[in-house]
C-alpha atoms as a PDB file:
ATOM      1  CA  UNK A   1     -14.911  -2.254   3.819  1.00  0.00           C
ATOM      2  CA  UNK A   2     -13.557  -5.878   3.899  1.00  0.00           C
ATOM      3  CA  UNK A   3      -9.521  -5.857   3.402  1.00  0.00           C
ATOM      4  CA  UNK A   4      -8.325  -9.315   4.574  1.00  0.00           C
ATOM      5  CA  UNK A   5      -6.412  -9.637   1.166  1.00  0.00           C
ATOM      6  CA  UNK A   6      -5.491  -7.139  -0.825  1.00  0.00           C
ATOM      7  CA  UNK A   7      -3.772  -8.514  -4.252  1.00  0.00           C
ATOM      8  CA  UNK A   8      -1.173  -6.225  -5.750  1.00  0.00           C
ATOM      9  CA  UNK A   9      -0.934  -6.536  -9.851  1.00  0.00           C
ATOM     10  CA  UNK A  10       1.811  -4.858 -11.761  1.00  0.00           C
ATOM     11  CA  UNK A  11       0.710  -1.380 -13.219  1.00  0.00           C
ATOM     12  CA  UNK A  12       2.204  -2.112 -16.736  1.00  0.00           C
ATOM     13  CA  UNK A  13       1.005  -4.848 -17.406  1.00  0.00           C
ATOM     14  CA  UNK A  14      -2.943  -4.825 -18.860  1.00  0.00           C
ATOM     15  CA  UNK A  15      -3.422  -8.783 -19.204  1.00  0.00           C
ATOM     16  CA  UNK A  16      -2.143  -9.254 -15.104  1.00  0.00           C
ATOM     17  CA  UNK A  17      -4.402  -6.699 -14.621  1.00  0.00           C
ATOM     18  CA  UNK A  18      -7.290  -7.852 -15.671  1.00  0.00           C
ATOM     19  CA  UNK A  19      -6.775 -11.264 -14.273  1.00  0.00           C
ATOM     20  CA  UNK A  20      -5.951  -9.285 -11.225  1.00  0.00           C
ATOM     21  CA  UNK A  21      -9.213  -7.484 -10.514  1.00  0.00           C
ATOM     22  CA  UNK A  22     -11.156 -10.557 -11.890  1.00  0.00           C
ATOM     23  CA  UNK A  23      -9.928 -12.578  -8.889  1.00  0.00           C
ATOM     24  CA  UNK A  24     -11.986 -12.547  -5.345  1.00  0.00           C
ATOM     25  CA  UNK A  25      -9.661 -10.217  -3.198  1.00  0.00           C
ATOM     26  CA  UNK A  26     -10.953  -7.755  -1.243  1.00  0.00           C
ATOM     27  CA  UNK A  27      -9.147  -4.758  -2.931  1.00  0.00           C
ATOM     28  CA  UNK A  28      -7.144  -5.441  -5.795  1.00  0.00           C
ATOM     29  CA  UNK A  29      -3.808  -3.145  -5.859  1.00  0.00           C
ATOM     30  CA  UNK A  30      -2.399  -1.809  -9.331  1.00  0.00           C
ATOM     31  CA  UNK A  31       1.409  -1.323  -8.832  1.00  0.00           C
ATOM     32  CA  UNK A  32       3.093   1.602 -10.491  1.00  0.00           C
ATOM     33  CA  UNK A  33       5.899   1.822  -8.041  1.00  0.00           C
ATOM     34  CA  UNK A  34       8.734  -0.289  -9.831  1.00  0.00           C
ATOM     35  CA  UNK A  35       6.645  -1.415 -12.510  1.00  0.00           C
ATOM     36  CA  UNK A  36       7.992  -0.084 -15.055  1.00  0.00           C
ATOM     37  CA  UNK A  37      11.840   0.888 -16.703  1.00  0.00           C
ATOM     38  CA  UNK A  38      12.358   4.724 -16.085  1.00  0.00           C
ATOM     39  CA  UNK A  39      11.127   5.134 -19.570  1.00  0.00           C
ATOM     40  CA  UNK A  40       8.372   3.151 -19.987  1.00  0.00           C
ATOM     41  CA  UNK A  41       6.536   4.922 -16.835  1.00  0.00           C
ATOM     42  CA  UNK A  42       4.080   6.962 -19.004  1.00  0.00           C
ATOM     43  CA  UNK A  43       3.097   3.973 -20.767  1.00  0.00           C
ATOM     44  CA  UNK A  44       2.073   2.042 -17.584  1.00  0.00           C
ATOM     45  CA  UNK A  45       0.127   5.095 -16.407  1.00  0.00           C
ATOM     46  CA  UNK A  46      -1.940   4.905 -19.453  1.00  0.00           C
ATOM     47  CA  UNK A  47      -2.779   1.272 -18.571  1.00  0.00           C
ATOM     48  CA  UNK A  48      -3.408   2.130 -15.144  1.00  0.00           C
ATOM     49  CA  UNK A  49      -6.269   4.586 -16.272  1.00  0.00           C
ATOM     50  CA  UNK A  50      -7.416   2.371 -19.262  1.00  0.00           C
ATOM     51  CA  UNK A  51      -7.812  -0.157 -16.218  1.00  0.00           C
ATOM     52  CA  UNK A  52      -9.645   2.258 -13.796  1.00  0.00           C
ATOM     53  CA  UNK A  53     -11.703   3.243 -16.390  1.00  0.00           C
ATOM     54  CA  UNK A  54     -12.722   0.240 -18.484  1.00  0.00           C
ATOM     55  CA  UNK A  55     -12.251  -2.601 -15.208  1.00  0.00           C
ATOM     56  CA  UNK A  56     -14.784  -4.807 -13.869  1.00  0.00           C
ATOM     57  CA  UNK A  57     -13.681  -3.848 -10.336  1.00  0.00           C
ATOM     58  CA  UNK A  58     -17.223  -5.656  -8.631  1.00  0.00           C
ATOM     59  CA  UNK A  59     -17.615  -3.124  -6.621  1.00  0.00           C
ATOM     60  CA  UNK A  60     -14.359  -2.314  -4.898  1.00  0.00           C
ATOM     61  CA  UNK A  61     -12.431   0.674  -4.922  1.00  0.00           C
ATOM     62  CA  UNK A  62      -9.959   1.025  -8.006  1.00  0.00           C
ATOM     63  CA  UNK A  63      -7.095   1.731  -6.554  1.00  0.00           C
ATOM     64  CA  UNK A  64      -3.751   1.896  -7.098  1.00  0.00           C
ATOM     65  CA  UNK A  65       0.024   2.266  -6.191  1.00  0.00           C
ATOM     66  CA  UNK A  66       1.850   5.472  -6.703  1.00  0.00           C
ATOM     67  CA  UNK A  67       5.939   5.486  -6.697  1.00  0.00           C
ATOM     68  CA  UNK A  68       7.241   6.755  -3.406  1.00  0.00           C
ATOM     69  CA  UNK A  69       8.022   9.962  -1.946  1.00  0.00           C
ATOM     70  CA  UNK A  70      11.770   9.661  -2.685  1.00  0.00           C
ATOM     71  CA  UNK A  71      11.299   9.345  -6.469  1.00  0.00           C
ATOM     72  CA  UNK A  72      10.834  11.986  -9.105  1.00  0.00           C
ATOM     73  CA  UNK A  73       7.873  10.297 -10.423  1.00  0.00           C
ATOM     74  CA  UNK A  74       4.907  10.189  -7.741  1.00  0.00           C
ATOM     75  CA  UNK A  75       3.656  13.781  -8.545  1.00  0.00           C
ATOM     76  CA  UNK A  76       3.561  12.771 -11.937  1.00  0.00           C
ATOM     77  CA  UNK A  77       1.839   9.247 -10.877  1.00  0.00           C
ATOM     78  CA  UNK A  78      -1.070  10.646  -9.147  1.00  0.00           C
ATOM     79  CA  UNK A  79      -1.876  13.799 -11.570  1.00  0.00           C
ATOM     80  CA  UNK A  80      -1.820  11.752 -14.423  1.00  0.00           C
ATOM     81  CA  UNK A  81      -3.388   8.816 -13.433  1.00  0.00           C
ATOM     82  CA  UNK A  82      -6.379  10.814 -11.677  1.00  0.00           C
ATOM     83  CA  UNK A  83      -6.963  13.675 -14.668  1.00  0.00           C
ATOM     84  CA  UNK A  84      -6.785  10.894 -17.120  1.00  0.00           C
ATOM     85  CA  UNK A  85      -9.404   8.971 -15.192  1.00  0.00           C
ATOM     86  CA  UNK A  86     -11.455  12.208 -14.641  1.00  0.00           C
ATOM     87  CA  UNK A  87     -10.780  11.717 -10.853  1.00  0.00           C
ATOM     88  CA  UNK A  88     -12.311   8.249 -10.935  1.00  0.00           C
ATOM     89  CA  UNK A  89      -9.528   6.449  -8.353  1.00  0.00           C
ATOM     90  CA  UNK A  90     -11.193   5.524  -4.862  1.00  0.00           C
ATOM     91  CA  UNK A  91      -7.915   4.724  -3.507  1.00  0.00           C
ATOM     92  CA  UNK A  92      -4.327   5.679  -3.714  1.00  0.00           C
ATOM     93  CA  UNK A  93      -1.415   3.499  -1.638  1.00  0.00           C
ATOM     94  CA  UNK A  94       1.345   5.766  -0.525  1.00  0.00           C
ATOM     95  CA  UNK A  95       5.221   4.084  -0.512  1.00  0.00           C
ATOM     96  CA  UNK A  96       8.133   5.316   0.988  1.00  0.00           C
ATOM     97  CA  UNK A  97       6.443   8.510   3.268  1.00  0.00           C
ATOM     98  CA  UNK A  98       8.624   9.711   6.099  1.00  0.00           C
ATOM     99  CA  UNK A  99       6.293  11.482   8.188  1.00  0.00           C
ATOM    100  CA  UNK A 100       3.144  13.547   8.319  1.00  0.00           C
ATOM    101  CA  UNK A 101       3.971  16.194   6.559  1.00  0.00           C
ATOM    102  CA  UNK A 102       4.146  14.247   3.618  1.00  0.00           C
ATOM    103  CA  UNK A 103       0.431  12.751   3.743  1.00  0.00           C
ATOM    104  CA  UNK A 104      -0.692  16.292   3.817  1.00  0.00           C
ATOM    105  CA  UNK A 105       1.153  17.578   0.852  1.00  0.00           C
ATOM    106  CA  UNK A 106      -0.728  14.737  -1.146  1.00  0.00           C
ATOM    107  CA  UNK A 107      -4.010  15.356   0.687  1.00  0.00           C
ATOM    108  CA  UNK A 108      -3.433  19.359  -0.795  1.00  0.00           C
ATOM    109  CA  UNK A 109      -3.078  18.143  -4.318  1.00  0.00           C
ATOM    110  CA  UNK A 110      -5.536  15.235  -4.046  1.00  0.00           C
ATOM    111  CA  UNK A 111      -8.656  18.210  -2.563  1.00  0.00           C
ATOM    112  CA  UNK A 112      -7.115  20.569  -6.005  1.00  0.00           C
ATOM    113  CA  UNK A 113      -8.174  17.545  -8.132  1.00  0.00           C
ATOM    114  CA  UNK A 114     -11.319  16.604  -6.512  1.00  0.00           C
ATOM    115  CA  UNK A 115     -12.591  20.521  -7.171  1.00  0.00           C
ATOM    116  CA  UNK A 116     -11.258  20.130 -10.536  1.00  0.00           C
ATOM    117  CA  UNK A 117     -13.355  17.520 -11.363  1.00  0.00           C
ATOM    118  CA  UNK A 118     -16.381  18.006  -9.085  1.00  0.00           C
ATOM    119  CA  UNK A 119     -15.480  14.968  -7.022  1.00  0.00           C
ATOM    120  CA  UNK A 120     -17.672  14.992  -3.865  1.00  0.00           C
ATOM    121  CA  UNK A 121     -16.187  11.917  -1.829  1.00  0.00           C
ATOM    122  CA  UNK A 122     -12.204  12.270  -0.759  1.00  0.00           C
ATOM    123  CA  UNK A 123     -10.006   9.912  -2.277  1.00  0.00           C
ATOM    124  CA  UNK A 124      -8.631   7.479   0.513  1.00  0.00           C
ATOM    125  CA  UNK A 125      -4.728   6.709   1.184  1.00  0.00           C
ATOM    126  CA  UNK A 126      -3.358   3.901   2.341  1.00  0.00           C
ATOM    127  CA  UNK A 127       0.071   4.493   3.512  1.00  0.00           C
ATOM    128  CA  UNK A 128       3.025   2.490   3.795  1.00  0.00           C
ATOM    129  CA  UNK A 129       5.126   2.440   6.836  1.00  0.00           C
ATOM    130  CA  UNK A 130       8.491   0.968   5.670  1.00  0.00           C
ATOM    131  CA  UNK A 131      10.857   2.675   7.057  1.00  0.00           C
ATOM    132  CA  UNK A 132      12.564   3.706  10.180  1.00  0.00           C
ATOM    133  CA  UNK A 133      11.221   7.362   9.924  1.00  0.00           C
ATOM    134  CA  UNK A 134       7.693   5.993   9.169  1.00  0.00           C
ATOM    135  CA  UNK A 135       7.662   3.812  11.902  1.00  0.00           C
ATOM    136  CA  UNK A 136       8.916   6.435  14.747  1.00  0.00           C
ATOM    137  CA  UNK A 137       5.909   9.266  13.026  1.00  0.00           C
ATOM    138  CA  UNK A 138       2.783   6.442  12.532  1.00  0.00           C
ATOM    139  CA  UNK A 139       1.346   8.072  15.094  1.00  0.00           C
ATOM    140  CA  UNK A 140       1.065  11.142  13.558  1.00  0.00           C
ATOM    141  CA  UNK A 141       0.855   9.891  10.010  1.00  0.00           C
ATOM    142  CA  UNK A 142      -2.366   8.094  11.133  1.00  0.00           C
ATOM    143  CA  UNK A 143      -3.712  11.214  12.138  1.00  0.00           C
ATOM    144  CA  UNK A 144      -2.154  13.813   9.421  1.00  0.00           C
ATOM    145  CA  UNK A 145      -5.668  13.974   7.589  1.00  0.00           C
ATOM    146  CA  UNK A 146      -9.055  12.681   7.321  1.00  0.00           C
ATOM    147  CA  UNK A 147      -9.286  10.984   3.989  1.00  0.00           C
ATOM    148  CA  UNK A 148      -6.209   8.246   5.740  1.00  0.00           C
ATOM    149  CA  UNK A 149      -8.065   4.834   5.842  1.00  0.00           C
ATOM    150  CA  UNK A 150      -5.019   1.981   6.355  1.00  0.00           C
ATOM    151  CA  UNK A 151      -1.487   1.790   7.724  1.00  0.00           C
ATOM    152  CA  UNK A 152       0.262  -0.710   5.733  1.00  0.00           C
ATOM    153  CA  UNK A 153       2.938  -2.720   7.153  1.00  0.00           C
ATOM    154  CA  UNK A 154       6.077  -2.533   4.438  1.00  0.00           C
ATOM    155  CA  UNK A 155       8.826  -5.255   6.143  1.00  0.00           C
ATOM    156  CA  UNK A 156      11.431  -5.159   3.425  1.00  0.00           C
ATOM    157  CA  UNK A 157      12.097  -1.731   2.789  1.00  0.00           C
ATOM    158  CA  UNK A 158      11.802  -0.925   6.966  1.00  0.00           C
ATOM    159  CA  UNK A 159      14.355  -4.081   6.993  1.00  0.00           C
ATOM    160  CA  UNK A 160      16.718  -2.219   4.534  1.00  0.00           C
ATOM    161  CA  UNK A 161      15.919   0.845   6.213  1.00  0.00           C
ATOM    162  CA  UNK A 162      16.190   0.091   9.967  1.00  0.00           C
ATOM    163  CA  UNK A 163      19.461  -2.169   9.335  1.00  0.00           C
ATOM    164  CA  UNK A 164      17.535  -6.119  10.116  1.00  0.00           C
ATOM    165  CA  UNK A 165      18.764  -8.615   8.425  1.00  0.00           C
ATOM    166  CA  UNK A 166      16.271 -10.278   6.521  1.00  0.00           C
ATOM    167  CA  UNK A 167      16.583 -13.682   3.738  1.00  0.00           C
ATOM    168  CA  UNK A 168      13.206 -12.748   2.372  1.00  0.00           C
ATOM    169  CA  UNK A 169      10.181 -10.469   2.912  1.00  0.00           C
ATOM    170  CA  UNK A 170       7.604 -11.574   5.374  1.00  0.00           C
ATOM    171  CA  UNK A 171       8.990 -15.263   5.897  1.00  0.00           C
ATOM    172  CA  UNK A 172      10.686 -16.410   8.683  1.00  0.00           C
ATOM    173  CA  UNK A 173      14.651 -17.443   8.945  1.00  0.00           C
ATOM    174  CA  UNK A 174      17.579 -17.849  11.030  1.00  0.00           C
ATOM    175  CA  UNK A 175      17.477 -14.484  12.278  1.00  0.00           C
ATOM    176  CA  UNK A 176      14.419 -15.327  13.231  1.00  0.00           C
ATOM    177  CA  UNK A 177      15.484 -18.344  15.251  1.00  0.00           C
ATOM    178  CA  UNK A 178      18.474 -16.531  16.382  1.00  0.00           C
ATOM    179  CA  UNK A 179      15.779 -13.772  18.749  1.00  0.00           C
ATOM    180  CA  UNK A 180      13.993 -14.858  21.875  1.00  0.00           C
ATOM    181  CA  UNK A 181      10.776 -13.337  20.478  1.00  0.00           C
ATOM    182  CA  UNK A 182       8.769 -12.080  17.305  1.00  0.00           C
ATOM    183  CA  UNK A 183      11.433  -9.701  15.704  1.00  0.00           C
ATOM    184  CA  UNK A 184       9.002  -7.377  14.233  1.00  0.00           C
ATOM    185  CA  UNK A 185       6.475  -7.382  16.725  1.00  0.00           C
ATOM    186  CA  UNK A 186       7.596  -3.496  17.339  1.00  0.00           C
ATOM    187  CA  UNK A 187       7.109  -2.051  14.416  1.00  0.00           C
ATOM    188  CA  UNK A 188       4.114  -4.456  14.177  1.00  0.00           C
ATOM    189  CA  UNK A 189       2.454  -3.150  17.565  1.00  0.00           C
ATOM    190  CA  UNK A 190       2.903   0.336  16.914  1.00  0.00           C
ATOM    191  CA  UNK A 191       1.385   0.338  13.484  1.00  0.00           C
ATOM    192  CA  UNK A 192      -1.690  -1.483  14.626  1.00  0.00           C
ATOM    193  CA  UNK A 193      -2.524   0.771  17.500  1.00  0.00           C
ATOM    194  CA  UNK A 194      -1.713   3.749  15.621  1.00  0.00           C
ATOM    195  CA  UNK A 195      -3.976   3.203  12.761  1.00  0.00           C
ATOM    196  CA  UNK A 196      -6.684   1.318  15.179  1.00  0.00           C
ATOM    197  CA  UNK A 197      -6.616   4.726  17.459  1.00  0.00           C
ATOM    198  CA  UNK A 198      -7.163   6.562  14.146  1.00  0.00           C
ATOM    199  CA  UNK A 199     -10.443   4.975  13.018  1.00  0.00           C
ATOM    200  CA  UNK A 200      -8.198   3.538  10.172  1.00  0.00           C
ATOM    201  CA  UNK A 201      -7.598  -0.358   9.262  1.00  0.00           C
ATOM    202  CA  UNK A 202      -3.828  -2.071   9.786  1.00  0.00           C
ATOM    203  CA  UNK A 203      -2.492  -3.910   6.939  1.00  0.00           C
ATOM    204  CA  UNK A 204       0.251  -6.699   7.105  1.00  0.00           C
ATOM    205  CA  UNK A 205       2.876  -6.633   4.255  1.00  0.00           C
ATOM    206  CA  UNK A 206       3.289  -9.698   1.621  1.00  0.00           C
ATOM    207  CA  UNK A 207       4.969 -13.184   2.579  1.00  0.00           C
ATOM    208  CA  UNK A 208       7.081 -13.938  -0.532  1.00  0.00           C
ATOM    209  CA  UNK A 209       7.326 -17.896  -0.062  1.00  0.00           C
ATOM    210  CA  UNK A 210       4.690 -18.158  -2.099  1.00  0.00           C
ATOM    211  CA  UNK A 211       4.739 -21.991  -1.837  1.00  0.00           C
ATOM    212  CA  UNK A 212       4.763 -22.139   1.311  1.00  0.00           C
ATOM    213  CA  UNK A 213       1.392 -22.104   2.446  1.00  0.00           C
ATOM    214  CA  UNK A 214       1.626 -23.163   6.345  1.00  0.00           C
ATOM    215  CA  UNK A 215       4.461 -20.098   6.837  1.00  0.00           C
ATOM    216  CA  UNK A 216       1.779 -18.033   4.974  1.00  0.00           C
ATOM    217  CA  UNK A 217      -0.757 -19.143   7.587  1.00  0.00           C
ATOM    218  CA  UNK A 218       1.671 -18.473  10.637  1.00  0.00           C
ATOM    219  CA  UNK A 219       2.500 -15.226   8.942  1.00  0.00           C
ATOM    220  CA  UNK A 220      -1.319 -14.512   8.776  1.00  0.00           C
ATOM    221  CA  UNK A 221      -2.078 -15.527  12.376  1.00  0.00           C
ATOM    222  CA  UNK A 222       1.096 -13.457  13.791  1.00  0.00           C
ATOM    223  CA  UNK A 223      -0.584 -10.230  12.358  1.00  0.00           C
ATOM    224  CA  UNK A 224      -4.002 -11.036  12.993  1.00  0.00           C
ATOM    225  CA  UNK A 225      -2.885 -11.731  16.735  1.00  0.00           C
ATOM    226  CA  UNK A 226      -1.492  -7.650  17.063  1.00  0.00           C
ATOM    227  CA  UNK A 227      -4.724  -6.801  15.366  1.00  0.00           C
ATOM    228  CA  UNK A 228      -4.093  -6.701  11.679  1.00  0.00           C
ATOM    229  CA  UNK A 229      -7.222  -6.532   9.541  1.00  0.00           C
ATOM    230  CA  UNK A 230      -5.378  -7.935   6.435  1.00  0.00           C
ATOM    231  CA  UNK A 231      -2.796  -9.073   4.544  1.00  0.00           C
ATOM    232  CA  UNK A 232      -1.145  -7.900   0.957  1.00  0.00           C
ATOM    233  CA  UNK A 233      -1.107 -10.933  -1.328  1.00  0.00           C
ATOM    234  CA  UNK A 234       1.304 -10.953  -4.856  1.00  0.00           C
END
């Protein structure tokens, strides 16, 4: 499956959404994490399914973005969204997980649903490694179960969480100048290889100059060069 760029929509919003999946990117990405006020979260799951299930999608996987495992609304994210659907999500992005463990608890509950609803093909996760935790445990997140098919590269929340400085997400700046080298080429490098020696496809996080096209293009090219398949696009 082609995932150069993979265009994230908000989850609450039904008219982005539709201009979202009408658009030519590879997978399109519904966002529930941080879509939505606290209590406007049920609402945006309803447009979430009403999207998965009514969506010209052209043959891509509906998928969409669950809220992370440090919130107290993912469990409610994925049952929802997928019962309401009738377990008609192909692919479910996973923010904030720590470590293996936690891919498997949501591979447990995705395999309840699937039997549910007679689903025969697993749902696939992609997972986001964005933190300091994440990155030490890729290894064995890329491994933690079958139905894992990308490692996604999360630079502002591993920024916040490994203590980098950072003047915007993806984009080059005077830290950046300040470092005889590529300052995320660690995390970087282990995230590819991981999810390369795990049959499973490396995705590069979002560069939020959105104007500025040639850092998008050295952005691109730095993750394509540590063997990045693609790139998240807002």
């Amino acid at each position: 499956m082609r995932s150069r760029s993979v265009l994230s929509v908000p989850g609450g919003n039904a008219r982005m959404i539709e201009k979202g999946i009408a658009r030519n990117g590879d997978i399109v990405l519904v966002v529930l994490e941080g879509a939505a006020a606290s209590a406007q979260r049920a609402a945006a799951r309803l447009v979430v399914i009403a999207a998965v299930r009514g969506g010209d999608w052209q043959s891509r996987p509906r998928t969409f973005r669950s809220n992370g495992f440090d919130t107290q609304w993912m469990y409610r994210d994925i049952v929802e969204v997928l019962q309401g659907t009738e377990c008609a999500v192909d692919r479910i992005v996973l923010p904030k997980a720590s470590d293996a463990v936690d891919i498997r608890a949501v591979s447990i509950l995705l395999r309840q649903i699937e039997m549910e609803f007679g689903r025969v093909d697993p749902i696939q996760l992609d997972v986001q490694i964005e933190s300091a935790s994440a990155v030490v445990h890729c290894d064995a997140i890329a491994v933690a179960d079958p139905r894992l098919a990308a490692l996604t590269f999360g630079p502002g929340d591993l920024a916040a969480s490994a203590g980098y400085p950072l003047a915007g997400i993806g984009m080059a700046d005077s830290w950046d100048a300040g470092y005889a080298g590529h300052r995320w080429h660690y995390p970087m490098s282990r995230i590819s290889i991981a999810a390369h020696a795990a049959g499973a496809l490396a995705i590069d996080g979002p560069y939020a100059a959105f104007r500025d096209l040639d850092g998008l293009r050295s952005s691109a090219r730095a993750a394509r060069a540590l063997g990045f398949d693609g790139k998240w696009c807002i």
